[in-house]
PDB file of N, CA and C in Angstrom:
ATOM      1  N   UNK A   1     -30.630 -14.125   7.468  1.00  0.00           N
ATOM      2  CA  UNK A   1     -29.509 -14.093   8.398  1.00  0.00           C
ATOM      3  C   UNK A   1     -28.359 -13.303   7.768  1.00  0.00           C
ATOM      4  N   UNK A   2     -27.586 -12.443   8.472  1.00  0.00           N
ATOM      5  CA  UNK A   2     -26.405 -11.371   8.515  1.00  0.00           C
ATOM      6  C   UNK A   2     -25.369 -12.219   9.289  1.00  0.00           C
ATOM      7  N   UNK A   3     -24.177 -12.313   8.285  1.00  0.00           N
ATOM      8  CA  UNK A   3     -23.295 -12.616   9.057  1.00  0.00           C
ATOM      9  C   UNK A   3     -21.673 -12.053   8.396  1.00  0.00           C
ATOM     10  N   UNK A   4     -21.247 -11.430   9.375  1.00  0.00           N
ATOM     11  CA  UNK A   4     -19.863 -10.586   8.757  1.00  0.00           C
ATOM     12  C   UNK A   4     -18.564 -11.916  10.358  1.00  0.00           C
ATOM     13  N   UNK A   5     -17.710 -11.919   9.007  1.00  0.00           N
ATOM     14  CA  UNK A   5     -16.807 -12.223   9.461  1.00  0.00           C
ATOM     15  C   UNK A   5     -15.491 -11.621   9.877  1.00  0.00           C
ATOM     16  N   UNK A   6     -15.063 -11.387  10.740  1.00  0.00           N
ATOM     17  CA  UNK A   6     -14.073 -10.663  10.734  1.00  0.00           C
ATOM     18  C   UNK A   6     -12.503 -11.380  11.438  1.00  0.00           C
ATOM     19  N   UNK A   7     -11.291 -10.575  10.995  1.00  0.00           N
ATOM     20  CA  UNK A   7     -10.141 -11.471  11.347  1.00  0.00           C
ATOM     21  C   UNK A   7      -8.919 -10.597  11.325  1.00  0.00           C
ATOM     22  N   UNK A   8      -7.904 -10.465  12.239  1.00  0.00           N
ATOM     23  CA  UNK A   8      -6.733 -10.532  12.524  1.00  0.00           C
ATOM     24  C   UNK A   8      -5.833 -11.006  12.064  1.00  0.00           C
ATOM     25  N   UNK A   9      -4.831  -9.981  10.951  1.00  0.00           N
ATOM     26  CA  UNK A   9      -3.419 -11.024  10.340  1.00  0.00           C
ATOM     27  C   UNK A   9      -2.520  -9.722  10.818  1.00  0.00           C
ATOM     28  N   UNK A  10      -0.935 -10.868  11.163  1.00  0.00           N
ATOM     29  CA  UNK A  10       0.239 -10.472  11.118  1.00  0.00           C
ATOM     30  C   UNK A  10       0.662 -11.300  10.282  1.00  0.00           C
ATOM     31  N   UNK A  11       1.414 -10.936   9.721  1.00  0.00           N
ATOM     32  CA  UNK A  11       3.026 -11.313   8.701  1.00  0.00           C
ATOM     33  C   UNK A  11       2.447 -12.576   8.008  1.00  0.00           C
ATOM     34  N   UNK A  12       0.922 -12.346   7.536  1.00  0.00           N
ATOM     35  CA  UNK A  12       0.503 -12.997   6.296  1.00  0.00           C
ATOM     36  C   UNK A  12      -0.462 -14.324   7.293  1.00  0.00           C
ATOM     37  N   UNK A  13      -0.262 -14.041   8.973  1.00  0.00           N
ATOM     38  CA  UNK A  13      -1.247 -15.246   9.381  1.00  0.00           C
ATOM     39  C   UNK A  13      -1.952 -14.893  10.189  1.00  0.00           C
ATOM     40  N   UNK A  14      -3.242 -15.936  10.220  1.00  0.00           N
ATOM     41  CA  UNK A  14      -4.600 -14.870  11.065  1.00  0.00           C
ATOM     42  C   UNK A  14      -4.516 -15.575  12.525  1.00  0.00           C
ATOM     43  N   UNK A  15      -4.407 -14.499  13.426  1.00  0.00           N
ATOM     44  CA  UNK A  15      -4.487 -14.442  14.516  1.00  0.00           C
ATOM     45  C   UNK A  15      -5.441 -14.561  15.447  1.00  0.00           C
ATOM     46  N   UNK A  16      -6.847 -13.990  14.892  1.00  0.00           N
ATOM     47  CA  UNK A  16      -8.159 -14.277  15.899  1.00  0.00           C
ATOM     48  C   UNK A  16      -8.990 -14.181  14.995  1.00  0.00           C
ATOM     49  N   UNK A  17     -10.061 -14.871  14.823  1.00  0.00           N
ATOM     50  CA  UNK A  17     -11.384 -14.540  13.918  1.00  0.00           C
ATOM     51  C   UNK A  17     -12.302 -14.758  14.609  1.00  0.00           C
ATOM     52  N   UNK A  18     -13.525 -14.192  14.166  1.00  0.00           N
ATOM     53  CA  UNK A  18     -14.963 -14.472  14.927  1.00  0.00           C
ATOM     54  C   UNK A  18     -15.993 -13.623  13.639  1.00  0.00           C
ATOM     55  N   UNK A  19     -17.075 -14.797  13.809  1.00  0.00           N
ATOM     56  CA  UNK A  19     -18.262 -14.151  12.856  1.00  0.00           C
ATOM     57  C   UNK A  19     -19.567 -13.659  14.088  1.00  0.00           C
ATOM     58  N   UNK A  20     -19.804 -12.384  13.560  1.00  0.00           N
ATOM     59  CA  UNK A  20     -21.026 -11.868  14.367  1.00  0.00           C
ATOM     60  C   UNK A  20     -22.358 -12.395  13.109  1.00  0.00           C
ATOM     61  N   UNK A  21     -23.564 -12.703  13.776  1.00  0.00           N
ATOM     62  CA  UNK A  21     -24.373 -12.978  13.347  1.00  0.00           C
ATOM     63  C   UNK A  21     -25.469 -12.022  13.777  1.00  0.00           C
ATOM     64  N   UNK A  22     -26.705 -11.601  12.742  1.00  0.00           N
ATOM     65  CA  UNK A  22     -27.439 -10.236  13.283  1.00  0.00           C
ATOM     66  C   UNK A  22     -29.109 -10.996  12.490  1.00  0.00           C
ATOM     67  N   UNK A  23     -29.843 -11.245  13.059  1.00  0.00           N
ATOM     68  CA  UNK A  23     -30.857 -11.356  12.205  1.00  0.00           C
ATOM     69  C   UNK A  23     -31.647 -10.482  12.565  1.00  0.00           C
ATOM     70  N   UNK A  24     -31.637  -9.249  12.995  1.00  0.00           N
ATOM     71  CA  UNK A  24     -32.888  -8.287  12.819  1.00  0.00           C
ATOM     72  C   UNK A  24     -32.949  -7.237  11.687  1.00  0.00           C
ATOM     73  N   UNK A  25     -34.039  -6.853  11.477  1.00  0.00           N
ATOM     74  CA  UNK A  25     -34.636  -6.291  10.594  1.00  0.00           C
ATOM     75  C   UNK A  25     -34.045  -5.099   9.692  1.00  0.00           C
ATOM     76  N   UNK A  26     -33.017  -4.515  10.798  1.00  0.00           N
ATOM     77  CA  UNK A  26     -32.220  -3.545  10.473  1.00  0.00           C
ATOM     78  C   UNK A  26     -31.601  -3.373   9.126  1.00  0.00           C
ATOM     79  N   UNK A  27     -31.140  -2.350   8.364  1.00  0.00           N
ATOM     80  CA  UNK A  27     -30.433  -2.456   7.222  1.00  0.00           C
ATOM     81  C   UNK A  27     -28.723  -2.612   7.395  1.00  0.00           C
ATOM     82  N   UNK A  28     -28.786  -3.012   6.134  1.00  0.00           N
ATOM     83  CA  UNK A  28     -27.386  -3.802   6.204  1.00  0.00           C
ATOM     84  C   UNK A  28     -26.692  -2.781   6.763  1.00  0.00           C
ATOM     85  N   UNK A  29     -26.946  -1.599   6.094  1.00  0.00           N
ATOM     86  CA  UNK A  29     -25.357  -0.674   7.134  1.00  0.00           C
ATOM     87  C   UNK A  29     -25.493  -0.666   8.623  1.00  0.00           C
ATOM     88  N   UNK A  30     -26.890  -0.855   9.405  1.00  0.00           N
ATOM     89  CA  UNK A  30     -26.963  -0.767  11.286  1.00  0.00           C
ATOM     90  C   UNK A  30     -26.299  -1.861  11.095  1.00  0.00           C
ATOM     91  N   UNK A  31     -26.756  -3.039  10.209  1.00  0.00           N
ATOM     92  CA  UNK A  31     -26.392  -4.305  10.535  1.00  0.00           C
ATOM     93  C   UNK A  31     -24.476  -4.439  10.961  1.00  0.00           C
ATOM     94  N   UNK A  32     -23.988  -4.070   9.645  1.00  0.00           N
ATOM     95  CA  UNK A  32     -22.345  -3.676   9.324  1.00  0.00           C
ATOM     96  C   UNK A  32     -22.084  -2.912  10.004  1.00  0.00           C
ATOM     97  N   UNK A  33     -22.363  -1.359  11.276  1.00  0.00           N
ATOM     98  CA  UNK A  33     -21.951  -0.980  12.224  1.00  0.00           C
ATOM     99  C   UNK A  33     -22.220  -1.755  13.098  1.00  0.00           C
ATOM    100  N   UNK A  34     -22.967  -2.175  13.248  1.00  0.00           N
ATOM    101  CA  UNK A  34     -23.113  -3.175  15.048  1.00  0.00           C
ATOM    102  C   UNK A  34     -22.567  -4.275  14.978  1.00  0.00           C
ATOM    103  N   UNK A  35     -21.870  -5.170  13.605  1.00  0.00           N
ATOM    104  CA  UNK A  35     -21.192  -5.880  13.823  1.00  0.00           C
ATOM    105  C   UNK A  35     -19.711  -5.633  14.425  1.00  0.00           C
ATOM    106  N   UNK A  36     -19.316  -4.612  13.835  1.00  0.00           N
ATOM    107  CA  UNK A  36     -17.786  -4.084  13.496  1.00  0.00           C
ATOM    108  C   UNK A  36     -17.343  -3.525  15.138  1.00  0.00           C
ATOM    109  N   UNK A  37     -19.361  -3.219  15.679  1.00  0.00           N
ATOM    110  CA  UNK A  37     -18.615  -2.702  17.370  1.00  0.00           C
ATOM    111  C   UNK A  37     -18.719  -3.898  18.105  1.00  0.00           C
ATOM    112  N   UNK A  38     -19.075  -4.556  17.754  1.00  0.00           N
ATOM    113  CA  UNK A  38     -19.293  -6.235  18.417  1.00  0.00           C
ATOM    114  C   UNK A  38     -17.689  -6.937  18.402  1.00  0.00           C
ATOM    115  N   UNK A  39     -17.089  -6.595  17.085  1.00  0.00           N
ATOM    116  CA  UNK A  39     -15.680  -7.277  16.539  1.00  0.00           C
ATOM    117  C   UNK A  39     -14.770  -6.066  17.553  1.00  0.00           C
ATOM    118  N   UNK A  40     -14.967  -5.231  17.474  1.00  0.00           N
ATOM    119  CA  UNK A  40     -14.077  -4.333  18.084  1.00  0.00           C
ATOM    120  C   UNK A  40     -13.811  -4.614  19.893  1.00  0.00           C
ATOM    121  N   UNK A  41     -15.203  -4.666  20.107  1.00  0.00           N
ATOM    122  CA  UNK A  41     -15.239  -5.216  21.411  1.00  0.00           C
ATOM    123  C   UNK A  41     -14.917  -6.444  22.127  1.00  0.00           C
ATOM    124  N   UNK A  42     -15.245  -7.778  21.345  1.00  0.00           N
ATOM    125  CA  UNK A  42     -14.656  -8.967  21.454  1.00  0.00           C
ATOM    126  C   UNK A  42     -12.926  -8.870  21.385  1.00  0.00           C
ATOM    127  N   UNK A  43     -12.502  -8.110  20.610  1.00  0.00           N
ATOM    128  CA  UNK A  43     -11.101  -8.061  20.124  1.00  0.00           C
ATOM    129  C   UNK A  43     -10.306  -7.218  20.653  1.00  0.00           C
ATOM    130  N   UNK A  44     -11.080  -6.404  21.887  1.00  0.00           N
ATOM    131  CA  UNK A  44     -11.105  -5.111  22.437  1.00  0.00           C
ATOM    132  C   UNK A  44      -9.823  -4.264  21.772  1.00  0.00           C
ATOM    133  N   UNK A  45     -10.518  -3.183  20.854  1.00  0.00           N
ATOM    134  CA  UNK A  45     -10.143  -2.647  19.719  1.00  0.00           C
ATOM    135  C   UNK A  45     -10.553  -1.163  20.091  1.00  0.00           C
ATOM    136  N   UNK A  46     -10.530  -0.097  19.346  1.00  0.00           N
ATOM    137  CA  UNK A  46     -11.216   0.804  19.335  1.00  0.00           C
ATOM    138  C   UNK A  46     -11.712   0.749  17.871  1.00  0.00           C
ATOM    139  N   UNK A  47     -12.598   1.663  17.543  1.00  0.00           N
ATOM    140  CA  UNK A  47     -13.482   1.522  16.273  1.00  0.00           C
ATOM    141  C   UNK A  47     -12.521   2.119  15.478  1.00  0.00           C
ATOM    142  N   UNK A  48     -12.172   1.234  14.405  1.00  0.00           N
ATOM    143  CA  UNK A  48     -11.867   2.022  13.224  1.00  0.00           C
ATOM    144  C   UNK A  48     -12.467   3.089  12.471  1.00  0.00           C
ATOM    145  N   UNK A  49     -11.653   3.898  11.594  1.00  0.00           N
ATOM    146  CA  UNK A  49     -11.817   5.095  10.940  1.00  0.00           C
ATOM    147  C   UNK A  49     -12.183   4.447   9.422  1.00  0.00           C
ATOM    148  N   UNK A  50     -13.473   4.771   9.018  1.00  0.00           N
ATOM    149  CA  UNK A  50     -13.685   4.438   7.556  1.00  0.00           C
ATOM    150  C   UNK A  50     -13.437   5.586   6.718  1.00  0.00           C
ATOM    151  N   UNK A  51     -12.698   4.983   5.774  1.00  0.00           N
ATOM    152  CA  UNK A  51     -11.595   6.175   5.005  1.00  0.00           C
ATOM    153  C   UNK A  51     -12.506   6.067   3.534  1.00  0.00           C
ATOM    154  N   UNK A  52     -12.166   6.989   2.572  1.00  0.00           N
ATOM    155  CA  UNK A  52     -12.575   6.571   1.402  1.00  0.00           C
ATOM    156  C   UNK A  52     -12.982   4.720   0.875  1.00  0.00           C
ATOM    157  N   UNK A  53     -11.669   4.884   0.880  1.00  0.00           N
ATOM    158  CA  UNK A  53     -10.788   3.586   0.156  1.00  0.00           C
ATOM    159  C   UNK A  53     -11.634   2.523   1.016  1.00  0.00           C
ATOM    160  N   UNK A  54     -11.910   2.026   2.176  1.00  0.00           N
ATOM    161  CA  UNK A  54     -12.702   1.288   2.859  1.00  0.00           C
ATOM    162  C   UNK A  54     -14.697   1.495   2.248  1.00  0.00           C
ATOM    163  N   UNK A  55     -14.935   2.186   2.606  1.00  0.00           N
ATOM    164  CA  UNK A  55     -16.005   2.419   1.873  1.00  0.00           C
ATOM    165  C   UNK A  55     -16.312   1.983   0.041  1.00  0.00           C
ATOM    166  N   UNK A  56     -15.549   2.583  -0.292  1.00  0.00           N
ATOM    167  CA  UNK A  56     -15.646   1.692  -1.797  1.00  0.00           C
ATOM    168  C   UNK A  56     -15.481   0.103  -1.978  1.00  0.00           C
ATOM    169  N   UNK A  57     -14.013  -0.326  -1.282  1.00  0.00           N
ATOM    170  CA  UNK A  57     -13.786  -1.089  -1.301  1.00  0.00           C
ATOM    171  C   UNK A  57     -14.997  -2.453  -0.658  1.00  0.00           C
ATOM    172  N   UNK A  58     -15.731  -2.192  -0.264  1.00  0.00           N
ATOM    173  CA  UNK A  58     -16.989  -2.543   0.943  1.00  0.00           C
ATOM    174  C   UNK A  58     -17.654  -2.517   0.202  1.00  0.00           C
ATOM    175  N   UNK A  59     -18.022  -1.544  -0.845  1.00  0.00           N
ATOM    176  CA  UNK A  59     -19.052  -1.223  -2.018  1.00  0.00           C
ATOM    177  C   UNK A  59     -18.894  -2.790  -2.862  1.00  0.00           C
ATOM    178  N   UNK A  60     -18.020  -2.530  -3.613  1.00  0.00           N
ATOM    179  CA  UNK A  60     -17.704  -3.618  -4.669  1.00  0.00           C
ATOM    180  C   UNK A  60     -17.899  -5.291  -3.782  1.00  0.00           C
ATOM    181  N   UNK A  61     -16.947  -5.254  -2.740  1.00  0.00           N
ATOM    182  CA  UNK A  61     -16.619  -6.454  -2.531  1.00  0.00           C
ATOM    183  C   UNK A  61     -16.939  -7.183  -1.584  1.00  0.00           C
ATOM    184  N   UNK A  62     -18.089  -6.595  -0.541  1.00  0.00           N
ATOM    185  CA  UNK A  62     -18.493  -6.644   0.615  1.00  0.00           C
ATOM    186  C   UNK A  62     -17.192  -6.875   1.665  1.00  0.00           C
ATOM    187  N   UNK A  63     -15.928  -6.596   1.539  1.00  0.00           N
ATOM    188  CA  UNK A  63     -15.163  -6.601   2.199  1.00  0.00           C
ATOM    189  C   UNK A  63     -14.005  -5.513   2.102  1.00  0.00           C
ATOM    190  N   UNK A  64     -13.685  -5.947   3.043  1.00  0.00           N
ATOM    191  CA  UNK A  64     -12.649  -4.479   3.436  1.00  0.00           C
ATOM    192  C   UNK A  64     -11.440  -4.815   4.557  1.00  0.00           C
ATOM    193  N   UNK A  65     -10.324  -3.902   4.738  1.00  0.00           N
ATOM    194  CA  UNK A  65      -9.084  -4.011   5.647  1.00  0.00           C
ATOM    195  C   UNK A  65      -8.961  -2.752   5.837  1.00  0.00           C
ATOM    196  N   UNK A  66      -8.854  -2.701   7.407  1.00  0.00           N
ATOM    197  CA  UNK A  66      -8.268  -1.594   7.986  1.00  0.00           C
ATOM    198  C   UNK A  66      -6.699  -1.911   8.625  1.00  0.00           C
ATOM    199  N   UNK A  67      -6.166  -0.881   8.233  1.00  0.00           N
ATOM    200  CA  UNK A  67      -4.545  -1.016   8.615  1.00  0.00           C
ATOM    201  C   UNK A  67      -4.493   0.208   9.664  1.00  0.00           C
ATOM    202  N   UNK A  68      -3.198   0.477  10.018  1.00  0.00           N
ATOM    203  CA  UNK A  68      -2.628   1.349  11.175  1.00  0.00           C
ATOM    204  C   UNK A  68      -3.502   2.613  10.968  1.00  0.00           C
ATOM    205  N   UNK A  69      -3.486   3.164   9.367  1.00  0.00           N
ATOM    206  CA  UNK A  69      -4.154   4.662   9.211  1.00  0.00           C
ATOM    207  C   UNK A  69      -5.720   4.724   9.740  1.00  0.00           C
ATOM    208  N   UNK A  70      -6.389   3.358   9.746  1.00  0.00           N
ATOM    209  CA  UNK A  70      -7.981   3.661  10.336  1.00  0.00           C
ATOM    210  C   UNK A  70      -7.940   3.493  11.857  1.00  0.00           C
ATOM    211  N   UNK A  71      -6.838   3.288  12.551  1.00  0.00           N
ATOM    212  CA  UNK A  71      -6.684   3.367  13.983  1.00  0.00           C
ATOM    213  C   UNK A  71      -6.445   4.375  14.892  1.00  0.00           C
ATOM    214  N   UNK A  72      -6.663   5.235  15.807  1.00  0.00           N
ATOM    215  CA  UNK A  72      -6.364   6.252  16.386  1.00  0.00           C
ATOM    216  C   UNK A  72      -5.074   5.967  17.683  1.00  0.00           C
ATOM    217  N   UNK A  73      -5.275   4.641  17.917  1.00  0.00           N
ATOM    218  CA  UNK A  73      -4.397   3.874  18.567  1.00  0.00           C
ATOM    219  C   UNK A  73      -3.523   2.922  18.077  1.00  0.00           C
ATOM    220  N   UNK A  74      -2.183   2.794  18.584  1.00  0.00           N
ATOM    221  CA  UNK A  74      -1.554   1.582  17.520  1.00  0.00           C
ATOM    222  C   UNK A  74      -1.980   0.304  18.199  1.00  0.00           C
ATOM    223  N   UNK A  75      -1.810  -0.998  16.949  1.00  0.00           N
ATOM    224  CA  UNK A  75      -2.240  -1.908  17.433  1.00  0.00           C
ATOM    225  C   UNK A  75      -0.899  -2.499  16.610  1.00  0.00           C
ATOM    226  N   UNK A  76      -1.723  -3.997  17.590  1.00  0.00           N
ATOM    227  CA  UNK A  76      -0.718  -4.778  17.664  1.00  0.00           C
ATOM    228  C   UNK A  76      -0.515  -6.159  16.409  1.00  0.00           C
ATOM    229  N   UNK A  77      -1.000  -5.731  15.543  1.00  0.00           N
ATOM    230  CA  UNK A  77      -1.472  -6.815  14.191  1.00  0.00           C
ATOM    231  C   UNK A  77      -1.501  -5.570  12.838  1.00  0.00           C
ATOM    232  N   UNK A  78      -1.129  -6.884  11.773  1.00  0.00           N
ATOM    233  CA  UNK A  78      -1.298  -5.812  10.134  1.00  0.00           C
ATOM    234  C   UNK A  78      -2.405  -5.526   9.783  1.00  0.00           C
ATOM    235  N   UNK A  79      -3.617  -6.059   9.984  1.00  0.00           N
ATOM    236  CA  UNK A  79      -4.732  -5.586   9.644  1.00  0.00           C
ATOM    237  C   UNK A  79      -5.784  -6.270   9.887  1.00  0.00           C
ATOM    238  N   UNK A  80      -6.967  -5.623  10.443  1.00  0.00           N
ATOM    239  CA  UNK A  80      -8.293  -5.838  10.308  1.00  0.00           C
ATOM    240  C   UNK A  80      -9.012  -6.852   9.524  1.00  0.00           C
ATOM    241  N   UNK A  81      -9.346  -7.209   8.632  1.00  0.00           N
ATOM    242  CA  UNK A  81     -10.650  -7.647   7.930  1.00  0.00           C
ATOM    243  C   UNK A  81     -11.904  -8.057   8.049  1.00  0.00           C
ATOM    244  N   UNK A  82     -12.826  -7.678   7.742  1.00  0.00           N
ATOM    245  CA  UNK A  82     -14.205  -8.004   7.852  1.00  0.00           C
ATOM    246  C   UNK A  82     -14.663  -8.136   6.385  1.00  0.00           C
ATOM    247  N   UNK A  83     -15.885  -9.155   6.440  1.00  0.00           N
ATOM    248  CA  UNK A  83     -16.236  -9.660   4.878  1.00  0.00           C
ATOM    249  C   UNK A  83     -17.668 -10.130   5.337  1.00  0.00           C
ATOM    250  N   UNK A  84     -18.667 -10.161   4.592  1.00  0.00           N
ATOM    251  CA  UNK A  84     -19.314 -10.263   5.065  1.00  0.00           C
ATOM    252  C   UNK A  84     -20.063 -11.772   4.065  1.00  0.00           C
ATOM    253  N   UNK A  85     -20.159 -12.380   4.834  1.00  0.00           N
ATOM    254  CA  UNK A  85     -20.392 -13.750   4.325  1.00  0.00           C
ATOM    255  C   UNK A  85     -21.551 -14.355   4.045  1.00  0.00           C
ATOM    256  N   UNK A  86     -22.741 -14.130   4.415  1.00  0.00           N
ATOM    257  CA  UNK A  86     -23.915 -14.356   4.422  1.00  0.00           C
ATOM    258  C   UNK A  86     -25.124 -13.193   4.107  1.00  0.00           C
ATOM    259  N   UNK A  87     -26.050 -12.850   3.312  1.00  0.00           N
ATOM    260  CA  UNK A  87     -27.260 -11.778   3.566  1.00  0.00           C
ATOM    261  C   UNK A  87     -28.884 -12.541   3.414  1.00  0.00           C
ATOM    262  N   UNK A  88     -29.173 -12.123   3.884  1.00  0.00           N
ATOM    263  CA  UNK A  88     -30.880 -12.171   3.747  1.00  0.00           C
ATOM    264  C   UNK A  88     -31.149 -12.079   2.091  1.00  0.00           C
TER     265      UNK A  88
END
């Protein structure tokens, strides 16, 4: 079982969370895009921009924050997070 969590903070408090859960066969990165359009969509978002700094940061720590610069649209919260909490 795949499960990435993801969550919504302003001014240090989380605003909406939801964990997508994925158990198919797929590799972790289909897995980690189809969650993130699942979170985007529940949260109705547009898809963030993975920048360097997200990608590494994802590397090391299975988690990551997108702020205003991975948005093409402004939003209405400080940042993103997704972490991914569970793997096969």
């Amino acid at each position: 079982m795949f499960r990435l969590w993801a969550k919504e903070f302003k001014d240090n408090h989380m605003l909406k969370d939801t964990t997508i859960c994925d158990d198919s066969g797929d590799t972790r990165t289909h897995k980690v895009f189809r969650a993130l359009d699942e979170v985007c969509y529940t949260f109705d978002l547009g898809k963030p921009i993975w920048l360097d700094r997200n990608v590494d940061e994802f590397k090391r720590h299975a988690k990551t924050r997108f702020y205003q610069d991975n948005f093409v649209e402004e939003i209405e919260f400080d940042f993103l997070e997704i972490h991914v909490i569970e793997e096969d």
